[in-house]
N, C-alpha and C. Protein backbone atom coordinates (compact mmCIF):
# COMPACT_ATOMS: atom_id res chain seq x y z
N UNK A 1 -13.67 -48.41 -38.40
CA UNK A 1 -14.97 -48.65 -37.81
C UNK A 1 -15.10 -47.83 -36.52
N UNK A 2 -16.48 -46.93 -36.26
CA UNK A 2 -16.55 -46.42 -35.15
C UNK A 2 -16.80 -47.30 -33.65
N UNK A 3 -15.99 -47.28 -33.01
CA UNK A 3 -16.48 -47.90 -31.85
C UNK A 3 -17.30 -47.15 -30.79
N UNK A 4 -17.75 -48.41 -30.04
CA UNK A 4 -18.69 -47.75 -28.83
C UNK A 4 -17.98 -46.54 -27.90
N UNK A 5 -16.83 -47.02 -27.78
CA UNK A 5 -15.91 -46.17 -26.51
C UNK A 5 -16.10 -45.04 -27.36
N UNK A 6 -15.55 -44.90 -28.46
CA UNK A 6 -15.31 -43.60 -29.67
C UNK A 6 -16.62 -42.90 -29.17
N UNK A 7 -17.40 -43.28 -29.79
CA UNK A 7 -19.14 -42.62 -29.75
C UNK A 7 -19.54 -42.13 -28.05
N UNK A 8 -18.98 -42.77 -27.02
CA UNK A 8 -19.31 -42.52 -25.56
C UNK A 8 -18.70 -41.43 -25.24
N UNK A 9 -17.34 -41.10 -25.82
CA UNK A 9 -16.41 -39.87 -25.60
C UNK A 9 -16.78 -39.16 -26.35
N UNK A 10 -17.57 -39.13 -27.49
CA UNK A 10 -17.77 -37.95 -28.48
C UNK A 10 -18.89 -37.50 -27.31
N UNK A 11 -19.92 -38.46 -26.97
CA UNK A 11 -21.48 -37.59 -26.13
C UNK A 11 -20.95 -37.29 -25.05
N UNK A 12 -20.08 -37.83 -24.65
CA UNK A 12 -19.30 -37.02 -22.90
C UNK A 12 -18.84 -35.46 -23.31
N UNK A 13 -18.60 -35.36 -24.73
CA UNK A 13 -17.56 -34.30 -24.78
C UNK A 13 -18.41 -33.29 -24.79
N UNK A 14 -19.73 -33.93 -25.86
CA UNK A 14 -20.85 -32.97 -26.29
C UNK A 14 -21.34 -32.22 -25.18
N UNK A 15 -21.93 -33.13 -24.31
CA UNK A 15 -22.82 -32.93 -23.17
C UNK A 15 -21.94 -32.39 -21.85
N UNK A 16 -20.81 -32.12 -22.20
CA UNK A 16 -19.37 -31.45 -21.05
C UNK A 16 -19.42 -29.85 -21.48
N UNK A 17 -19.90 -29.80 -22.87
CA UNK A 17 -20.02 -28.27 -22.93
C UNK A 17 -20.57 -27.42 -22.20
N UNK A 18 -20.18 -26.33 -21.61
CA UNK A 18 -20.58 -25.47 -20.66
C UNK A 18 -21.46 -24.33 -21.46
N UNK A 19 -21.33 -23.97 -22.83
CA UNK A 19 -22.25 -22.86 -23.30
C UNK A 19 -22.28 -23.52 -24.99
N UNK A 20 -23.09 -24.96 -25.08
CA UNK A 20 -23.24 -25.27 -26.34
C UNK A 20 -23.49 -24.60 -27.56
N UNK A 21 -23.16 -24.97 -28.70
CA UNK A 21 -23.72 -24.60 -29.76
C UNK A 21 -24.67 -24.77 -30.28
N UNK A 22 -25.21 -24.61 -31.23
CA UNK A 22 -25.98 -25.47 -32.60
C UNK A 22 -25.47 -26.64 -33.06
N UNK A 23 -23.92 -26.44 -33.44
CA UNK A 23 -23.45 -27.57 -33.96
C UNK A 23 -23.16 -28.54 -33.27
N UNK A 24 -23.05 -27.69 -31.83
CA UNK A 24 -22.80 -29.21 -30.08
C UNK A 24 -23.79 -29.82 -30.44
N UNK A 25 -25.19 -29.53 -30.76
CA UNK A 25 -26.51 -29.95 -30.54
C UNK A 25 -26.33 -30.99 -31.65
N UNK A 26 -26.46 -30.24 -32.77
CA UNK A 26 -26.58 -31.55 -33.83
C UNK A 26 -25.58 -32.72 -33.75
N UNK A 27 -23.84 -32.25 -33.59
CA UNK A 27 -23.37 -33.57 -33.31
C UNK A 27 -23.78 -34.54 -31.89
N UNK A 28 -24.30 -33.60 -30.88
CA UNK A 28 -24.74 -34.98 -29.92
C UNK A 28 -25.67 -35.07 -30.32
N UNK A 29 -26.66 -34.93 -31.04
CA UNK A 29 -27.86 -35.85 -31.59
C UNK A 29 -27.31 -36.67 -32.90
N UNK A 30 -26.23 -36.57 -33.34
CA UNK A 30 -25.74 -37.74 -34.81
C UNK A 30 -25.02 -38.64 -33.88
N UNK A 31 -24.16 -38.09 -32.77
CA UNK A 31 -23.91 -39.47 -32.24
C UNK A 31 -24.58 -40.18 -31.24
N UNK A 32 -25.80 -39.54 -30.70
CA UNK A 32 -26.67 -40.32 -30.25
C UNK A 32 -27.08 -41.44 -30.80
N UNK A 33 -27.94 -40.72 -32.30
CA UNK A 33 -28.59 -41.60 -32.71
C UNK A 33 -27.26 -42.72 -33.87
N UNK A 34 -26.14 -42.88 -33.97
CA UNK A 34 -25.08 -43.32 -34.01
C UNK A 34 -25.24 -44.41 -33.28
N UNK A 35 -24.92 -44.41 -32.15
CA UNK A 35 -24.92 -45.07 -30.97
C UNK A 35 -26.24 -45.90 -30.99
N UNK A 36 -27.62 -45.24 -30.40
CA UNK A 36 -28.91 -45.70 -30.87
C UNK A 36 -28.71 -47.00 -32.22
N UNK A 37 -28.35 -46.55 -33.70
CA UNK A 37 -28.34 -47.73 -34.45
C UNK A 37 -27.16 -48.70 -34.44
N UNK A 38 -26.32 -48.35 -33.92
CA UNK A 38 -24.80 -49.23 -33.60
C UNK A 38 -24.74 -50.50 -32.74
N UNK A 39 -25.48 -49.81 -31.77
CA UNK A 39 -25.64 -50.48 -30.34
C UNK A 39 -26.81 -50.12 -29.52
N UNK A 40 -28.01 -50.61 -29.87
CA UNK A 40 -29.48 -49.99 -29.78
C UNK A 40 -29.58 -50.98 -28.11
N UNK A 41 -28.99 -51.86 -27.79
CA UNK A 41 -28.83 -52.52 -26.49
C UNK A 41 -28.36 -52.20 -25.37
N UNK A 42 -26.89 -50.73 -25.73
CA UNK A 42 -26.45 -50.22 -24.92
C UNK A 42 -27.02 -48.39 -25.03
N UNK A 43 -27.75 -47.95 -25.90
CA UNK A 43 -27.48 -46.77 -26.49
C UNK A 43 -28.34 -45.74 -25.10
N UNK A 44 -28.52 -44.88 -25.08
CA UNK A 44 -28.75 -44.20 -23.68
C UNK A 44 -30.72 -43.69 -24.27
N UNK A 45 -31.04 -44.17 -23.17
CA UNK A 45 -32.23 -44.21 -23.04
C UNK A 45 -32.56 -42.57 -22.40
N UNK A 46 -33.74 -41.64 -22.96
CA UNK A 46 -33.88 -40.89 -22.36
C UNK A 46 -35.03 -40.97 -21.14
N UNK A 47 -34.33 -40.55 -19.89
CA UNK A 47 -34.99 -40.74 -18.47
C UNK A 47 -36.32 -40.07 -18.44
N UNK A 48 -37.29 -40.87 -18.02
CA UNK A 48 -38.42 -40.30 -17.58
C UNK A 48 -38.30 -39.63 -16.46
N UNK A 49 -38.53 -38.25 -15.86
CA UNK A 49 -38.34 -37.44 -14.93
C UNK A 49 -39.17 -38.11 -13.57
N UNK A 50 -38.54 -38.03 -12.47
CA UNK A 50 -38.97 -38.70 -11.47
C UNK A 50 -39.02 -37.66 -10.50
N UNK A 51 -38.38 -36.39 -10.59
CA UNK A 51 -38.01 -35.06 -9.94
C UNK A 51 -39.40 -34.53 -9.37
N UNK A 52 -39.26 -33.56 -8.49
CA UNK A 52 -40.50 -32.66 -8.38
C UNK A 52 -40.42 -31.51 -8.25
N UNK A 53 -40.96 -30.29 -8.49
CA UNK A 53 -40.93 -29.58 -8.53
C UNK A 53 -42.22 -28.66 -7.64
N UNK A 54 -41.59 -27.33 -7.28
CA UNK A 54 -43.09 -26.50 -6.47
C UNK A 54 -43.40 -25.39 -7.45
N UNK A 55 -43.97 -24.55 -7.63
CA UNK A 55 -43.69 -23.19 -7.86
C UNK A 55 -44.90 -22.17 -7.03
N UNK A 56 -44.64 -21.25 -6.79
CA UNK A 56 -46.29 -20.71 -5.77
C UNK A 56 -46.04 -19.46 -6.52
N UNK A 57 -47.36 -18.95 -6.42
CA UNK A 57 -47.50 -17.22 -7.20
C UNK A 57 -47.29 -16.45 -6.15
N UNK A 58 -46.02 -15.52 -6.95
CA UNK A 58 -45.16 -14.86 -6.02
C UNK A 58 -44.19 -14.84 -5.96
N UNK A 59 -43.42 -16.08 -5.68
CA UNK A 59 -42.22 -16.36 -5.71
C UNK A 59 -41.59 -16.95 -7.66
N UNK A 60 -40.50 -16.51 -7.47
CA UNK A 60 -40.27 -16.39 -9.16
C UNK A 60 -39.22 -17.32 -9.14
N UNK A 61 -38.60 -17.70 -7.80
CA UNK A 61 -37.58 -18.72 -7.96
C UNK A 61 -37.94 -20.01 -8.07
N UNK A 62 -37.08 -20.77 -8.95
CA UNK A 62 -37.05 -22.09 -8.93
C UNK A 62 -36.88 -23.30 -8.11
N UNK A 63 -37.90 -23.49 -7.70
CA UNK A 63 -37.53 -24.93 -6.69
C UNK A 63 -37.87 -25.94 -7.34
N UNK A 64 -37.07 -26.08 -8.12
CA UNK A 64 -37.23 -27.61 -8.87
C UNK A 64 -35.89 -28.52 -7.94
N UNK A 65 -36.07 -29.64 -7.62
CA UNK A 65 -35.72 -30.73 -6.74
C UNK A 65 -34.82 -31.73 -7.68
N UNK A 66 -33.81 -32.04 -8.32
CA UNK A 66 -33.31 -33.05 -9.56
C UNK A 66 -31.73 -32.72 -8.84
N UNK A 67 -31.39 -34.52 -9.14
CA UNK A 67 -29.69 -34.77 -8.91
C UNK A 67 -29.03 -34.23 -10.36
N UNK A 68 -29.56 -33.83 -11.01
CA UNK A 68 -29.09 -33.87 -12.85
C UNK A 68 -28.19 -32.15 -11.98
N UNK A 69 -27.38 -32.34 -13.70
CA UNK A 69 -26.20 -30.98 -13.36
C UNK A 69 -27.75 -29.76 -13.66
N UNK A 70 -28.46 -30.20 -14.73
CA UNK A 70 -29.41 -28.96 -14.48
C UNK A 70 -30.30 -28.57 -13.59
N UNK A 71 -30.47 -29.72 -13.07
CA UNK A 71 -31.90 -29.07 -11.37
C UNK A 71 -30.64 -28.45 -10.74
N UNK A 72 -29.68 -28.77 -10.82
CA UNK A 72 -28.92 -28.19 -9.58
C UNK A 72 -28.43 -26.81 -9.91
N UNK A 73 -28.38 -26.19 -10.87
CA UNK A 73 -27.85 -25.20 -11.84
C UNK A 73 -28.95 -24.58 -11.30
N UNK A 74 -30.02 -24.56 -11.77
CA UNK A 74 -30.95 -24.02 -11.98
C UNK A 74 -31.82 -23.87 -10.37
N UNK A 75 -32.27 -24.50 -9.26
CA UNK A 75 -32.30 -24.43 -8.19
C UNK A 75 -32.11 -23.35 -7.78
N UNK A 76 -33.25 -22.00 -7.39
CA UNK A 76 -32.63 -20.77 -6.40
C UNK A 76 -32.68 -19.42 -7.79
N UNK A 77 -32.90 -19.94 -9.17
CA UNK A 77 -32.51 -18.98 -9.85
C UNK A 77 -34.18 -18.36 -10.12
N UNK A 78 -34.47 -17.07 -10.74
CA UNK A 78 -35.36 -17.05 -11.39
C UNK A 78 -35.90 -17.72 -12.54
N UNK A 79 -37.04 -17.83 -12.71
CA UNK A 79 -37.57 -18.50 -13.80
C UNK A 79 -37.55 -17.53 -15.08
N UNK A 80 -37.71 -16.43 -14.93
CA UNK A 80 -37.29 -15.54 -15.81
C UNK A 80 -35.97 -15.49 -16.22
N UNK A 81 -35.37 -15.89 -15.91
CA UNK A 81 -33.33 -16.01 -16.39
C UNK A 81 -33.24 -17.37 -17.07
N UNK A 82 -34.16 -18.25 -16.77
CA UNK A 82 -33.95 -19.35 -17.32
C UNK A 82 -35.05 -19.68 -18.58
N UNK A 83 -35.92 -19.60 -18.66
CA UNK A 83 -36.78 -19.94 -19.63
C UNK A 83 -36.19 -19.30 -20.83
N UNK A 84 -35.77 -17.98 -21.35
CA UNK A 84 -35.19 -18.02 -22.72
C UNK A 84 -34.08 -18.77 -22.97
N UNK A 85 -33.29 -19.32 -22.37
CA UNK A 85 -32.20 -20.67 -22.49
C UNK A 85 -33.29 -21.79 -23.08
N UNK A 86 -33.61 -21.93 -22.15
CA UNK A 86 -34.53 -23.43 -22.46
C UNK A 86 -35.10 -23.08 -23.67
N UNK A 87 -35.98 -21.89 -24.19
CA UNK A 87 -36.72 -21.53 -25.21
C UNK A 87 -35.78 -21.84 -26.60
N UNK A 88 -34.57 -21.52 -26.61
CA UNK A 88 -33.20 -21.58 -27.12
C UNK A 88 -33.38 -22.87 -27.62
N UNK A 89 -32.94 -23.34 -26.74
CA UNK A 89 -33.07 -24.91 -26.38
C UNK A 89 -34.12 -26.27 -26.78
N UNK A 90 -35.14 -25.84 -26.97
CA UNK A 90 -36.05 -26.31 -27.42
C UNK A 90 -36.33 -26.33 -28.78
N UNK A 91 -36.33 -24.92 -29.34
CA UNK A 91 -36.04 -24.47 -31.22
C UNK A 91 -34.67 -25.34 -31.31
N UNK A 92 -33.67 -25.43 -30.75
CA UNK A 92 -32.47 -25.91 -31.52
C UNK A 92 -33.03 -27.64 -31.82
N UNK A 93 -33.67 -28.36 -30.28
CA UNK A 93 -34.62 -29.53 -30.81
C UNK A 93 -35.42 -29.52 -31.86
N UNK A 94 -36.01 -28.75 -32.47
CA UNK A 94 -36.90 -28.92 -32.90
C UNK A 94 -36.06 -28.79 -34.95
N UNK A 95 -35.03 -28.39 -34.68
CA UNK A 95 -34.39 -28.43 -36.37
C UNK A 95 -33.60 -29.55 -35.75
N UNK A 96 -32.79 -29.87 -34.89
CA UNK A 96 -32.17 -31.16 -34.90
C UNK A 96 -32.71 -32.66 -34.59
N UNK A 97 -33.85 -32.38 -33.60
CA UNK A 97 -34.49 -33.64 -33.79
C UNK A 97 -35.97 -33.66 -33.45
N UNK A 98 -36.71 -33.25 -34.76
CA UNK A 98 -38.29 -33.40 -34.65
C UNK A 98 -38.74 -34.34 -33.90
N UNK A 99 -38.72 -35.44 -33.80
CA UNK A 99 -38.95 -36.69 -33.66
C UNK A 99 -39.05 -36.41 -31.54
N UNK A 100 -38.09 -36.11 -31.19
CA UNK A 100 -38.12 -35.76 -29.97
C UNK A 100 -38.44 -34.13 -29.58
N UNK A 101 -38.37 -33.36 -30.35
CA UNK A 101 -39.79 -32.13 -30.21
C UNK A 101 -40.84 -32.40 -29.78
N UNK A 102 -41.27 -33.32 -30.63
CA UNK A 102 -42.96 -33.21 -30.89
C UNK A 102 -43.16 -34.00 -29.70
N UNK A 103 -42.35 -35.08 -29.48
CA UNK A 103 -42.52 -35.60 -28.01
C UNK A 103 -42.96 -35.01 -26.79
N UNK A 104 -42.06 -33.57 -27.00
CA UNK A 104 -41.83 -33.05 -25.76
C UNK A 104 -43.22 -32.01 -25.98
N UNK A 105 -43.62 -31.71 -26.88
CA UNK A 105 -44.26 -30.45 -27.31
C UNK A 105 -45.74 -31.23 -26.84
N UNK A 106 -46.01 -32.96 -26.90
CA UNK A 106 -46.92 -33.42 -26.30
C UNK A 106 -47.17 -33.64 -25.52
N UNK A 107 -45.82 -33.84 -24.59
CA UNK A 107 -46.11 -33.79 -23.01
C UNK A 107 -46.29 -32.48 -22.40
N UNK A 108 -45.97 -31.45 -22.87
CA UNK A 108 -46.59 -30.42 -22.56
C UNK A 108 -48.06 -30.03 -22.41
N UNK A 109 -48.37 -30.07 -23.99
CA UNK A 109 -49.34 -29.92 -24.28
C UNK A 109 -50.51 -31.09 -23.47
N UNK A 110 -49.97 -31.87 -23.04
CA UNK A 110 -50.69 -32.80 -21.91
C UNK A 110 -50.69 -32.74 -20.56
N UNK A 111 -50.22 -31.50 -20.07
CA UNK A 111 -50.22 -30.88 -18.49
C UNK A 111 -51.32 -30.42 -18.62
């Protein structure tokens, strides 16, 4: 039987990757949603962003404001160095988990 600890160390391991895969992606979304039907009481909720961000025309760097490992990564860099990652990043969502695509593709589309 899979346990919770099991499933918490598989998404630590996932989400510890420094230059993920495809297949990082899909296994932390099987043991997400693993976790999600296992233990839907403890399973990790995704955070509504509380962060803020500036951007002014002109400046191309990122001042996005977040304690997460990515505001801080990303903080100071161009937005041009980063958006084809994310672009990356977003297609790999969108074959591994529609369901949270279209989510995101609506909050967009709702700025």
């Amino acid at each position: 039987m899979i346990s919770e600890h099991d499933l918490d160390e598989a998404i630590a391991e996932c989400k510890g990757k420094r230059n993920p895969t495809a297949s990082d992606c899909i296994k932390l979304s099987a043991f997400l949603q693993l976790k999600e039907k296992m233990f839907p009481e403890k399973a990790e909720q995704i955070p509504m962003p509380t962060q803020s961000y500036s951007y002014s025309a002109g400046n191309d760097s990122i001042q996005y404001s977040s304690e997460s490992e990515f505001g801080r990564l990303v903080y100071g860099k161009e937005i041009g160095q980063i958006l084809p990652f994310l672009d990356d990043l977003v297609e790999t969502v969108k074959v591994v988990n529609p369901r949270l695509y279209n989510a995101f593709i609506a909050k967009i589309k709702a700025l």
